[in-house]
N, C-alpha and C. Protein backbone atom coordinates (compact mmCIF):
# COMPACT_ATOMS: atom_id res chain seq x y z
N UNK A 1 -3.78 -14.86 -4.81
CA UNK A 1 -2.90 -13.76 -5.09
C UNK A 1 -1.48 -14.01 -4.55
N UNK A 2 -1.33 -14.96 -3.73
CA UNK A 2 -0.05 -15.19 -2.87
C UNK A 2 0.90 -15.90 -4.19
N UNK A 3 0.40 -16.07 -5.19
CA UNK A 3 1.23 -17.29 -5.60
C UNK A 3 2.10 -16.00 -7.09
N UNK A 4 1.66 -14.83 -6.69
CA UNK A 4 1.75 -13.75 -7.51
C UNK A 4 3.48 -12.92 -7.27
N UNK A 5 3.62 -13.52 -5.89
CA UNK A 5 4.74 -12.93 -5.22
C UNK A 5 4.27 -11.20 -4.78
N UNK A 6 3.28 -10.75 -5.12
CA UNK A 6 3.44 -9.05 -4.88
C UNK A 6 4.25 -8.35 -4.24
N UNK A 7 4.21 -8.71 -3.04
CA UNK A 7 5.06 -8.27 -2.10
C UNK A 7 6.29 -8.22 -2.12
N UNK A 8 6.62 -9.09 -2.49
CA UNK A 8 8.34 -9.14 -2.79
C UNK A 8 8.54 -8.82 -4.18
N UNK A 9 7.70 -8.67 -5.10
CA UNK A 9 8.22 -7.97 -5.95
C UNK A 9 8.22 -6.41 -6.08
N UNK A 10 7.15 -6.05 -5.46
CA UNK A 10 6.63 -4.45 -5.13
C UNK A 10 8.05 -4.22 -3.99
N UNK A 11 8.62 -5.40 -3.39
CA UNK A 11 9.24 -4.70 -2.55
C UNK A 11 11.15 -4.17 -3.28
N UNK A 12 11.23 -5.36 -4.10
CA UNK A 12 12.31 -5.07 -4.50
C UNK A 12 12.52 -4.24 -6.45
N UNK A 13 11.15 -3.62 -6.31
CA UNK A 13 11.13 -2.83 -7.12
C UNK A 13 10.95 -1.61 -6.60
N UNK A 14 10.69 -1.31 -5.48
CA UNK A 14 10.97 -0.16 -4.28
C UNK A 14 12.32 -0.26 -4.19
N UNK A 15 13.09 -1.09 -4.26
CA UNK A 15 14.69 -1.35 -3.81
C UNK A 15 15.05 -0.68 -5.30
N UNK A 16 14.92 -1.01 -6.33
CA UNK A 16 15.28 -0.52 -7.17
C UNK A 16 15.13 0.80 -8.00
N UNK A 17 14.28 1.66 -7.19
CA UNK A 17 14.37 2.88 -7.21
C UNK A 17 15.17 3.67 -6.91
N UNK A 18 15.07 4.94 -7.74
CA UNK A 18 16.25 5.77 -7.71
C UNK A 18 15.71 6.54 -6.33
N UNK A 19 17.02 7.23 -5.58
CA UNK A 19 15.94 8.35 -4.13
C UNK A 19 15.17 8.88 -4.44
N UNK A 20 14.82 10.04 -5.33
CA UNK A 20 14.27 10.78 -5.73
C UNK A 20 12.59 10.38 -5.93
N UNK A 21 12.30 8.80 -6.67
CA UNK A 21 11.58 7.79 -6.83
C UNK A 21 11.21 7.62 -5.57
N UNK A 22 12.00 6.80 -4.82
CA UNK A 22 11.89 6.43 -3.30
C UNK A 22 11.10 7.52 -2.42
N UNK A 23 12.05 8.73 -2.72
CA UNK A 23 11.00 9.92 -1.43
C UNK A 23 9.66 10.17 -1.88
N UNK A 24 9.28 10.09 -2.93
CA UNK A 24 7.91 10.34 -3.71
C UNK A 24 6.85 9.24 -2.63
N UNK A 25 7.37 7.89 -2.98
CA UNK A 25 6.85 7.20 -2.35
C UNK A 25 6.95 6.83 -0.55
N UNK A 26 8.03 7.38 -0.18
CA UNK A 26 7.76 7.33 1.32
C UNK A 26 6.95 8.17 1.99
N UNK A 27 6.67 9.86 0.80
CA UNK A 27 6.07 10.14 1.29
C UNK A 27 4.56 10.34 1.37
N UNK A 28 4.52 9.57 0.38
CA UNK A 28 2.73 8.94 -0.12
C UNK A 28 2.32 8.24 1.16
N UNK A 29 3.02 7.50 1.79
CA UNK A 29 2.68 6.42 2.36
C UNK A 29 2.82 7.17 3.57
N UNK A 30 3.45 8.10 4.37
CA UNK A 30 3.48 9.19 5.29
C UNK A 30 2.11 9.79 5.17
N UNK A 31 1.74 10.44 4.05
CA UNK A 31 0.22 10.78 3.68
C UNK A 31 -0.59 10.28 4.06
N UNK A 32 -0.50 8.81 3.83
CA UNK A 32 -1.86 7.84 4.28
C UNK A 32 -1.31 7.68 5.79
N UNK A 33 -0.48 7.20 6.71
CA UNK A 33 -0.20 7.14 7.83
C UNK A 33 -0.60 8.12 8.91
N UNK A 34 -0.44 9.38 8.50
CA UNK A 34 -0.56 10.79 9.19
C UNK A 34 -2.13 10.97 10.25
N UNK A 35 -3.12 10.35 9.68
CA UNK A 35 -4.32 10.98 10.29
C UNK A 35 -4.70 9.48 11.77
N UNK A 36 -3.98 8.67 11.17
CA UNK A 36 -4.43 7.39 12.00
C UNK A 36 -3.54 6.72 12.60
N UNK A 37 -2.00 7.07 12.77
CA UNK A 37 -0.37 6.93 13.26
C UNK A 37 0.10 7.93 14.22
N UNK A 38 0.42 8.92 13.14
CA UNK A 38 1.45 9.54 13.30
C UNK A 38 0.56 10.99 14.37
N UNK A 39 -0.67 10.90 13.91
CA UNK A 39 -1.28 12.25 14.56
C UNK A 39 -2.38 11.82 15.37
N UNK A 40 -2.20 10.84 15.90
CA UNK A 40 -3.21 10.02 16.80
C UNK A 40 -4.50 10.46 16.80
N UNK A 41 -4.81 10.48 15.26
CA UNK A 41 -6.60 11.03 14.76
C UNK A 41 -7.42 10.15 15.52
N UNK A 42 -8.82 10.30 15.38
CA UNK A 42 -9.46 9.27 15.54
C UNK A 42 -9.75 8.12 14.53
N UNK A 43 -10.12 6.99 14.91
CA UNK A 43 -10.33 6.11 13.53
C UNK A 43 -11.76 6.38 13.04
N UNK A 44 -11.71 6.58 11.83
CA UNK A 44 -13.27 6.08 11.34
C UNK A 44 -14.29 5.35 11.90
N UNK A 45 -15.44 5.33 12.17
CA UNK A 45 -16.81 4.61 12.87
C UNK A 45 -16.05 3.36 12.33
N UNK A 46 -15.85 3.00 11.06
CA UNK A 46 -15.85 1.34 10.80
C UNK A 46 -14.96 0.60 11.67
N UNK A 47 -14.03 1.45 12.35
CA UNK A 47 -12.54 0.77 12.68
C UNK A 47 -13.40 0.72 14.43
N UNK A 48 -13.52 1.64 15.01
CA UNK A 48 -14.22 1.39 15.84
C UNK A 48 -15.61 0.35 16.13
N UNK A 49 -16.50 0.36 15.68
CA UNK A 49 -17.56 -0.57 15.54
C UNK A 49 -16.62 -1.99 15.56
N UNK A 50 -15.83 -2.52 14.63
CA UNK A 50 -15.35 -3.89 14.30
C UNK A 50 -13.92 -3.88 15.62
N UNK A 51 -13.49 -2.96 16.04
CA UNK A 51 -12.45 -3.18 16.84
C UNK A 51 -11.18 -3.66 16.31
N UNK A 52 -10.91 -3.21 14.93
CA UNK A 52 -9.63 -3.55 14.06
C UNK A 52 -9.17 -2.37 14.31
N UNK A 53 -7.64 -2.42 14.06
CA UNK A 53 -6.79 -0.97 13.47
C UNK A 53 -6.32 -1.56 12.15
N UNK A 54 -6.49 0.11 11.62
CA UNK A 54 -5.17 -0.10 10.52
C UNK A 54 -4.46 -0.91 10.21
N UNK A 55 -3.55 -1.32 8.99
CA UNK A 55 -2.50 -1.68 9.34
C UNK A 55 -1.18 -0.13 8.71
N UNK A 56 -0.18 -0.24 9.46
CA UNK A 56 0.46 0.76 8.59
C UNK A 56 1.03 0.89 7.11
N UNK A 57 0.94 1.99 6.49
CA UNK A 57 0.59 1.39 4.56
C UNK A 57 2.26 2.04 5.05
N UNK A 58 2.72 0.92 3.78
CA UNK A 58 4.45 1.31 3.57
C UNK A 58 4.47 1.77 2.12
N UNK A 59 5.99 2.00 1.69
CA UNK A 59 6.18 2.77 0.98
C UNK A 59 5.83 1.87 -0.76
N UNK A 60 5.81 0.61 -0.32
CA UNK A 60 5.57 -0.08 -1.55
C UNK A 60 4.00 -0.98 -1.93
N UNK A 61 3.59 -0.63 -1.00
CA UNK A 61 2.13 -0.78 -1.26
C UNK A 61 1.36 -0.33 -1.97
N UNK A 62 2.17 1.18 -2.39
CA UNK A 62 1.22 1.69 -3.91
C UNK A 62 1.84 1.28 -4.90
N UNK A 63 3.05 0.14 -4.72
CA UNK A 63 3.33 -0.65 -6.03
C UNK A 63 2.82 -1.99 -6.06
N UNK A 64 2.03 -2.51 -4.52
CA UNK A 64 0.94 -3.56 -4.71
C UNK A 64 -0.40 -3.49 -5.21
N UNK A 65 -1.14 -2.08 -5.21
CA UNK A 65 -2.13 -2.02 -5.45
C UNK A 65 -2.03 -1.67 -7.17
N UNK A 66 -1.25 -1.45 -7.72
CA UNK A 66 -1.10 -0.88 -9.30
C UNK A 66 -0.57 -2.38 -9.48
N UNK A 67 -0.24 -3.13 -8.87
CA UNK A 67 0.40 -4.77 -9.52
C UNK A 67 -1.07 -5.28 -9.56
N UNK A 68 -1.73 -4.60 -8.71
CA UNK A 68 -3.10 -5.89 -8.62
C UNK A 68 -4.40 -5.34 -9.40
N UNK A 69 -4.11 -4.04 -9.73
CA UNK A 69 -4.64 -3.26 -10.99
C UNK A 69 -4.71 -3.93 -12.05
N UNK A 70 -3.08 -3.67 -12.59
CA UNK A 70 -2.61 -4.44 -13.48
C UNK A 70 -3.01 -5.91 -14.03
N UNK A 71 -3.35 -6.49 -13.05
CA UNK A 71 -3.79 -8.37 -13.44
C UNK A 71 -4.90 -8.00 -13.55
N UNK A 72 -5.72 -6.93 -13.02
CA UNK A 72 -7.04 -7.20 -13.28
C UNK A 72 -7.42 -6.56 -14.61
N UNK A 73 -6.46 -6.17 -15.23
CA UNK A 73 -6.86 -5.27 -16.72
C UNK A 73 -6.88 -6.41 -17.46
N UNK A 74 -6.21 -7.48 -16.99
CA UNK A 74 -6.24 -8.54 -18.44
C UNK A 74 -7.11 -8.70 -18.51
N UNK A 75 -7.45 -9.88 -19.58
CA UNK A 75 -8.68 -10.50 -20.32
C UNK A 75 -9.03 -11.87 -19.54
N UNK A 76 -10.00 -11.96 -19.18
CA UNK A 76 -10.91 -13.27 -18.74
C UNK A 76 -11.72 -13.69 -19.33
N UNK A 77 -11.50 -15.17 -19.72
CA UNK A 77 -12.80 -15.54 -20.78
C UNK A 77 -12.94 -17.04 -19.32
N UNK A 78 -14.47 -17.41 -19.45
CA UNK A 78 -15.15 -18.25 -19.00
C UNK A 78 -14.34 -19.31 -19.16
């Protein structure tokens, strides 16, 4: 997937949003942050049991996960 660029393209297609665009998405990503950041929730059993955290989701990560949507809608033949 690295050779896909995602990141840097999700990121500078976040850059190329209008504000209005932009606040939608900062505050999606505030959404997901809130219970395990920002409001010092507890983590889920899984996060505990394995001894990982989170990582913090940014504002263009819901334009990585719809990029990686996206490739997977194409067609695969054997």
């Amino acid at each position: 997937m690295r050779k896909f660029r995602l990141e840097a393209s999700a990121k500078a297609d976040y850059q190329a949003m209008n504000a209005h665009t932009k606040s939608v998405f900062d505050a999606y990503a505030s959404g997901v942050n809130f219970p395990f950041i920002e409001n010092g929730g507890s983590l889920p059993i899984e996060y505990r049991i394995t001894g990982l955290l989170p990582e913090r989701w940014l504002p263009w990560d819901g334009l990585i996960a719809y990029k990686v949507r996206h490739i997977f809608m194409g067609v695969f033949e054997p």
